[in-house]
N, C-alpha and C. Protein backbone atom coordinates (compact mmCIF):
# COMPACT_ATOMS: atom_id res chain seq x y z
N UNK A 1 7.06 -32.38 -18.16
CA UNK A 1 6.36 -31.90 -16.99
C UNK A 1 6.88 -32.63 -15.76
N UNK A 2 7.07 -31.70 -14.45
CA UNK A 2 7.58 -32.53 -13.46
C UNK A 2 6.42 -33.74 -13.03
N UNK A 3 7.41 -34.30 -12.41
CA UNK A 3 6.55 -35.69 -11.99
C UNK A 3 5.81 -35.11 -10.29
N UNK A 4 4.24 -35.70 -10.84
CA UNK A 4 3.19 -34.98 -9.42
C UNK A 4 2.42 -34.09 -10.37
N UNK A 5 2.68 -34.09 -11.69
CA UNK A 5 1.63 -32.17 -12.12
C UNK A 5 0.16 -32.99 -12.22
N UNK A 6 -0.83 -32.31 -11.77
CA UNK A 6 -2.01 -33.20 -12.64
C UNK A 6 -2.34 -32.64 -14.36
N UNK A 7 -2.14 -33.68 -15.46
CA UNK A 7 -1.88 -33.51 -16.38
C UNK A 7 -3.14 -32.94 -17.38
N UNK A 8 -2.93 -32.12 -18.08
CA UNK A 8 -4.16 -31.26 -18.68
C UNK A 8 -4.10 -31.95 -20.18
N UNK A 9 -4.55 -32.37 -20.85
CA UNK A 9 -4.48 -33.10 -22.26
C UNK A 9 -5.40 -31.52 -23.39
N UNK A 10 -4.89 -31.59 -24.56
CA UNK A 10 -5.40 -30.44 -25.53
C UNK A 10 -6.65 -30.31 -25.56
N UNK A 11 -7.38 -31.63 -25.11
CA UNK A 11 -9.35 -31.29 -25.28
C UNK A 11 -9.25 -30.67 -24.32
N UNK A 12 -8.59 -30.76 -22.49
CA UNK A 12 -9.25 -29.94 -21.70
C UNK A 12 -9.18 -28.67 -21.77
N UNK A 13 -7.89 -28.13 -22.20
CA UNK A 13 -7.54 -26.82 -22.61
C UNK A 13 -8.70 -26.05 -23.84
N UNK A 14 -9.08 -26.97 -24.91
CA UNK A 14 -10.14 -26.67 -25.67
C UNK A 14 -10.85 -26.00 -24.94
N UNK A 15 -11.55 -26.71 -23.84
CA UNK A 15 -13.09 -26.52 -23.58
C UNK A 15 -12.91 -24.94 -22.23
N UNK A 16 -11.65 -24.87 -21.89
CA UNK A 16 -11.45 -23.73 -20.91
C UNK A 16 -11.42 -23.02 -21.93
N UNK A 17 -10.71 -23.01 -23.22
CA UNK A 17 -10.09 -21.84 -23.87
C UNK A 17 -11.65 -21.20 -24.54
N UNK A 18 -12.61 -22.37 -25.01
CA UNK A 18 -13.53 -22.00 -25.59
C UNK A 18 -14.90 -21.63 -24.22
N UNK A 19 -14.93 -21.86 -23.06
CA UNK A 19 -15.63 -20.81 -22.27
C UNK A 19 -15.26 -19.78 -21.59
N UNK A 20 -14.09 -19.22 -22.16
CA UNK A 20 -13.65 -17.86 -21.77
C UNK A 20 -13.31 -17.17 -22.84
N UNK A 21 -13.58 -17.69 -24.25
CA UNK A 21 -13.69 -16.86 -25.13
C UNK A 21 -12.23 -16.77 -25.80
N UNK A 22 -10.93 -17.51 -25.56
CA UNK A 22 -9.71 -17.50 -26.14
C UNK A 22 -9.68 -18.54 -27.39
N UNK A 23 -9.20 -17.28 -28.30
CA UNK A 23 -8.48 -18.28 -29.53
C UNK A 23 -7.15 -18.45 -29.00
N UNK A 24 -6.68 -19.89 -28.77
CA UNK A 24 -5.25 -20.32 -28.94
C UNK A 24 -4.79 -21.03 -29.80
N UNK A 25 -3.57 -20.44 -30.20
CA UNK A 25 -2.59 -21.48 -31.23
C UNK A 25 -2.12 -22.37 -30.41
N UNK A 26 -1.62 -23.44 -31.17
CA UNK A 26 -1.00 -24.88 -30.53
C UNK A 26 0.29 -24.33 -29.49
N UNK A 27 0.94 -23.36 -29.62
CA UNK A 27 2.55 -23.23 -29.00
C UNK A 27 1.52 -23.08 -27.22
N UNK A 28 0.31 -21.33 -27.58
CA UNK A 28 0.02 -21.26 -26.37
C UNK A 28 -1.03 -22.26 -25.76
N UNK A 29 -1.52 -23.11 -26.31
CA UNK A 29 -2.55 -24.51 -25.96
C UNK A 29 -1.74 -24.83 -24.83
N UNK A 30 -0.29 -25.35 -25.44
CA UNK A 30 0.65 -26.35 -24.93
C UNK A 30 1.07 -25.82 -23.37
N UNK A 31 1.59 -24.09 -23.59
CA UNK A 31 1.85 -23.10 -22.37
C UNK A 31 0.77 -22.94 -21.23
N UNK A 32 -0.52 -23.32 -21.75
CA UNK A 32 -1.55 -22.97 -20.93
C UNK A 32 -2.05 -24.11 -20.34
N UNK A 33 -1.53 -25.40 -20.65
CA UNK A 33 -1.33 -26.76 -20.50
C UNK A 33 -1.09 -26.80 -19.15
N UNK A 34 1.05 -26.15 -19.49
CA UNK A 34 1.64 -26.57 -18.65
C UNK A 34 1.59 -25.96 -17.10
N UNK A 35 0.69 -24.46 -17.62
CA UNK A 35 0.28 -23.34 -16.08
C UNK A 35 -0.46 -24.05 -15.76
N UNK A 36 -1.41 -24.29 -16.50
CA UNK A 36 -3.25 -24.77 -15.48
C UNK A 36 -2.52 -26.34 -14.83
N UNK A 37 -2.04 -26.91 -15.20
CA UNK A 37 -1.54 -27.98 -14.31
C UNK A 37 -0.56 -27.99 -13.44
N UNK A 38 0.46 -26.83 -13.63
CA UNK A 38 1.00 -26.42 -12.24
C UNK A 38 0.43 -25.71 -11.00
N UNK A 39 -0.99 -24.90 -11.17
CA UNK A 39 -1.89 -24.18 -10.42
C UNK A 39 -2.53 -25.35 -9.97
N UNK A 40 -3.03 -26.70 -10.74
CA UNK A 40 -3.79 -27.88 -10.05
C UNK A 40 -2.72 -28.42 -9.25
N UNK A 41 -1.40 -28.44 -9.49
CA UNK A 41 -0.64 -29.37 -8.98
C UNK A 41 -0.22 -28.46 -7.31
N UNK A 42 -0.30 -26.91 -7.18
CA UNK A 42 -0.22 -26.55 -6.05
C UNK A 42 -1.60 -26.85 -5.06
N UNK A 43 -2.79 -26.37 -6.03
CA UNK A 43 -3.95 -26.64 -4.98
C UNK A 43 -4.02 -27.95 -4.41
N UNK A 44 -3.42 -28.86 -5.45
CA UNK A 44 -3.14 -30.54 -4.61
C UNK A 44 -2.45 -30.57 -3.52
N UNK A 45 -1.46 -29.54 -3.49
CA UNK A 45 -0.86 -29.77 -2.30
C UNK A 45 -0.97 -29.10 -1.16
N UNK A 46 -2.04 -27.76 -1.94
CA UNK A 46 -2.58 -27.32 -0.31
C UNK A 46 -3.58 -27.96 0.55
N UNK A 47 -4.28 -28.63 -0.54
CA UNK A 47 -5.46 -30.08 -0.17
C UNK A 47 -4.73 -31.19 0.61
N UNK A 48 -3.32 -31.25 0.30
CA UNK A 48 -2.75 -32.40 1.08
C UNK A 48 -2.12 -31.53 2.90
N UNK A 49 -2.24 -30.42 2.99
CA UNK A 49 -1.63 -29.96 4.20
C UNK A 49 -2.75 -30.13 5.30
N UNK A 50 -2.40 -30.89 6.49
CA UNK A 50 -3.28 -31.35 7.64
C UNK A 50 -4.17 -29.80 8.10
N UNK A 51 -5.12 -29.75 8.30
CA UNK A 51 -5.51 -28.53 8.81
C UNK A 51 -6.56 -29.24 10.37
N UNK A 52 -6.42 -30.38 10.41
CA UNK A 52 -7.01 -30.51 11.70
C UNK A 52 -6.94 -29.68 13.20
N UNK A 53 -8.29 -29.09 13.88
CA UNK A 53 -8.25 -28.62 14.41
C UNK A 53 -8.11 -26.96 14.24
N UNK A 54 -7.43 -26.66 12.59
CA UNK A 54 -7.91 -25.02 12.89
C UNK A 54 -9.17 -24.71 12.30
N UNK A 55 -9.62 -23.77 12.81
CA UNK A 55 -10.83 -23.20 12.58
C UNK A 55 -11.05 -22.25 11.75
N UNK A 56 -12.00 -22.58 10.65
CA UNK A 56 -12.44 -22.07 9.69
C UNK A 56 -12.45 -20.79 9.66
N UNK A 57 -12.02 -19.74 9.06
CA UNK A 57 -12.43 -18.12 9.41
C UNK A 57 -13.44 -17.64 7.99
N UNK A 58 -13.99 -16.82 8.04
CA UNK A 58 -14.93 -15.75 7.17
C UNK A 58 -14.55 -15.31 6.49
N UNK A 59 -13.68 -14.26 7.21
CA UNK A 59 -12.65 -13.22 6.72
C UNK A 59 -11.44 -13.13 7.30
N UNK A 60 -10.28 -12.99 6.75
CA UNK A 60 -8.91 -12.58 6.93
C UNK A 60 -8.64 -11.66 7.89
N UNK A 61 -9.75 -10.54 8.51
CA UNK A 61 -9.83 -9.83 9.19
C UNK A 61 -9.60 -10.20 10.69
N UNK A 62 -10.60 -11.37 10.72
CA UNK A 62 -10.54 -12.01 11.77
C UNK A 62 -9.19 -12.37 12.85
N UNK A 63 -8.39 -12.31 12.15
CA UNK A 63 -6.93 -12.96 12.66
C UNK A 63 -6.23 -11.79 13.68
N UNK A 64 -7.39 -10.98 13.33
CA UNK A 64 -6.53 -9.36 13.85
C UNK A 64 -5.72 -8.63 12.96
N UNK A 65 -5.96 -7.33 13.44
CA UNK A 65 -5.25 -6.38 12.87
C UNK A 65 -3.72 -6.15 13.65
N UNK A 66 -3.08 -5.87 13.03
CA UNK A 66 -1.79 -5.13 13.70
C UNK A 66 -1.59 -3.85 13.27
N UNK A 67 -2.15 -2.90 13.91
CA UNK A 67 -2.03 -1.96 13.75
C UNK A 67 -0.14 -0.93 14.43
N UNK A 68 -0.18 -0.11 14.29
CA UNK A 68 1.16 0.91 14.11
C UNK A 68 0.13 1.87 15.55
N UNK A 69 1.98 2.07 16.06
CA UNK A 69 1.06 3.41 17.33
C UNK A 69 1.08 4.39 17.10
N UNK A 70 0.22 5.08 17.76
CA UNK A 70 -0.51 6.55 16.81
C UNK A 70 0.52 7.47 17.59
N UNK A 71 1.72 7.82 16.77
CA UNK A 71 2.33 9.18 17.32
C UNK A 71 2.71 9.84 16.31
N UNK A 72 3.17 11.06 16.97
CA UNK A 72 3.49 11.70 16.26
C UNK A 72 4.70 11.66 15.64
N UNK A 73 4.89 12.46 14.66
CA UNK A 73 6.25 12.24 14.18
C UNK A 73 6.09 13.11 13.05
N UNK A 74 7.54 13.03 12.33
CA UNK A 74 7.80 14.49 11.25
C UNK A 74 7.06 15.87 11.53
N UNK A 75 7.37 16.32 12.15
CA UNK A 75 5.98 17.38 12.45
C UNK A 75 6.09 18.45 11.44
N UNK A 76 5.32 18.83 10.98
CA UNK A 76 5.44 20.25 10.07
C UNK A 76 6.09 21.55 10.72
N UNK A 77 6.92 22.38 10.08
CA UNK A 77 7.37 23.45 10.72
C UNK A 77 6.56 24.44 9.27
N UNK A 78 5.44 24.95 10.21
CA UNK A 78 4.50 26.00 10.02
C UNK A 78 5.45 26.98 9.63
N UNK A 79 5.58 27.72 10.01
CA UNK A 79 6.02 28.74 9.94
C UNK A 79 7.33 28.69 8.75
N UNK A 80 8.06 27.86 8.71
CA UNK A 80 8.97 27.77 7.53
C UNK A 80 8.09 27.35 6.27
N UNK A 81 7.22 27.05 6.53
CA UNK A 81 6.28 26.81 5.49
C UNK A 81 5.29 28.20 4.64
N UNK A 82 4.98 28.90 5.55
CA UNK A 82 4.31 29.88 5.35
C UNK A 82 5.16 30.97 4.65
N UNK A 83 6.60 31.28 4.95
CA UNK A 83 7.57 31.80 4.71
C UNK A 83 7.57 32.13 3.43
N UNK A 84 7.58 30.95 2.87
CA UNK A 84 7.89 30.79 1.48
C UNK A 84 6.29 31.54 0.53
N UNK A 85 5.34 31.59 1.12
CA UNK A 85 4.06 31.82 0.50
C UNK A 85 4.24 33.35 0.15
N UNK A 86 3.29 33.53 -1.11
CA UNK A 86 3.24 35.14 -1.64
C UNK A 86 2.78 36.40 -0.45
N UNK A 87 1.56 35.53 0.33
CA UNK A 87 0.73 36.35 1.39
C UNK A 87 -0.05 35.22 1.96
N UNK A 88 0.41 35.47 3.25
CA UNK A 88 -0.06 34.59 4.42
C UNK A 88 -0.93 35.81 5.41
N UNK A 89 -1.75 35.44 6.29
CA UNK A 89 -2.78 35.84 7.26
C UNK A 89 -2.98 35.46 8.64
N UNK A 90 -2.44 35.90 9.70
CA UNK A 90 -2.84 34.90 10.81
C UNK A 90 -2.41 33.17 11.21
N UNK A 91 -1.39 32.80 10.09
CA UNK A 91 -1.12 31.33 10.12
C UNK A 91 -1.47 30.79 8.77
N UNK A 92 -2.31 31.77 7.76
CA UNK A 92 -2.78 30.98 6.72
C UNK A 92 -2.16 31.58 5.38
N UNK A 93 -2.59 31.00 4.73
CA UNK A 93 -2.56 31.08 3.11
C UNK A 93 -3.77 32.24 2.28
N UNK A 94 -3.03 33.43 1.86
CA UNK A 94 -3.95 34.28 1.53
C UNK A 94 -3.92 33.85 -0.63
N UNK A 95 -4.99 33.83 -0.81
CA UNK A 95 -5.21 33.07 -1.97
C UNK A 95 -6.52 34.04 -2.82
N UNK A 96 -6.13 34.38 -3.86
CA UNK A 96 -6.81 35.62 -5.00
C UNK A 96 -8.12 34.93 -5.07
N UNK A 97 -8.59 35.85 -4.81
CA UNK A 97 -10.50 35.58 -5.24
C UNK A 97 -10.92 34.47 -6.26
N UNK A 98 -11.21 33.91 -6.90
CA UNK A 98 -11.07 33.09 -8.46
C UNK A 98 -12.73 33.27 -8.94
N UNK A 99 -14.03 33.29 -7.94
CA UNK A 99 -14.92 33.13 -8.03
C UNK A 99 -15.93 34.12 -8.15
N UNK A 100 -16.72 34.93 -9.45
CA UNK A 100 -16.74 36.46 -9.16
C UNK A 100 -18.48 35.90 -8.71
């Protein structure tokens, strides 16, 4: 394990594996070892990044949206569209009764 992981020993893995309901064999004990202490070993280091001075948010929302500008674009060509239909009406789509 790199040097810095915080180290997970086989009882702690026991007691996760047995309140979430996993049977593990020894190979994946060992694998699930070496994740859950690389996931502790990042949150350590997001715990170590200075955050003085920013301010707490709620939601992610908060930060703003960036929204896209509302234009137009690709436009439909109606009429090449309709073209292709069995029976069109006025601009529309003429479509068989289905419902007696």
């Amino acid at each position: 394990m790199p040097h810095g992981l915080t180290s997970l020993n086989a009882e702690d893995i026991e007691k996760v594996a047995h309140l979430a309901r996993l049977g593990l064999s020894g190979p994946e004990r060992d694998a699930y070892a070496q994740d859950l202490s690389r996931i502790l070993d990042l949150v350590s280091q997001m715990n170590a990044v200075p955050t003085d001075g920013v301010e707490p948010m709620t939601h992610p929302d908060e930060a703003g949206l960036r929204l896209r500008d509302d234009a137009v674009g690709n436009e439909i060509d109606r009429d090449r569209l309709l073209a292709v239909a069995p029976k069109t009406r006025d601009g529309l789509y003429l479509v068989p009764k289905v419902i007696e």
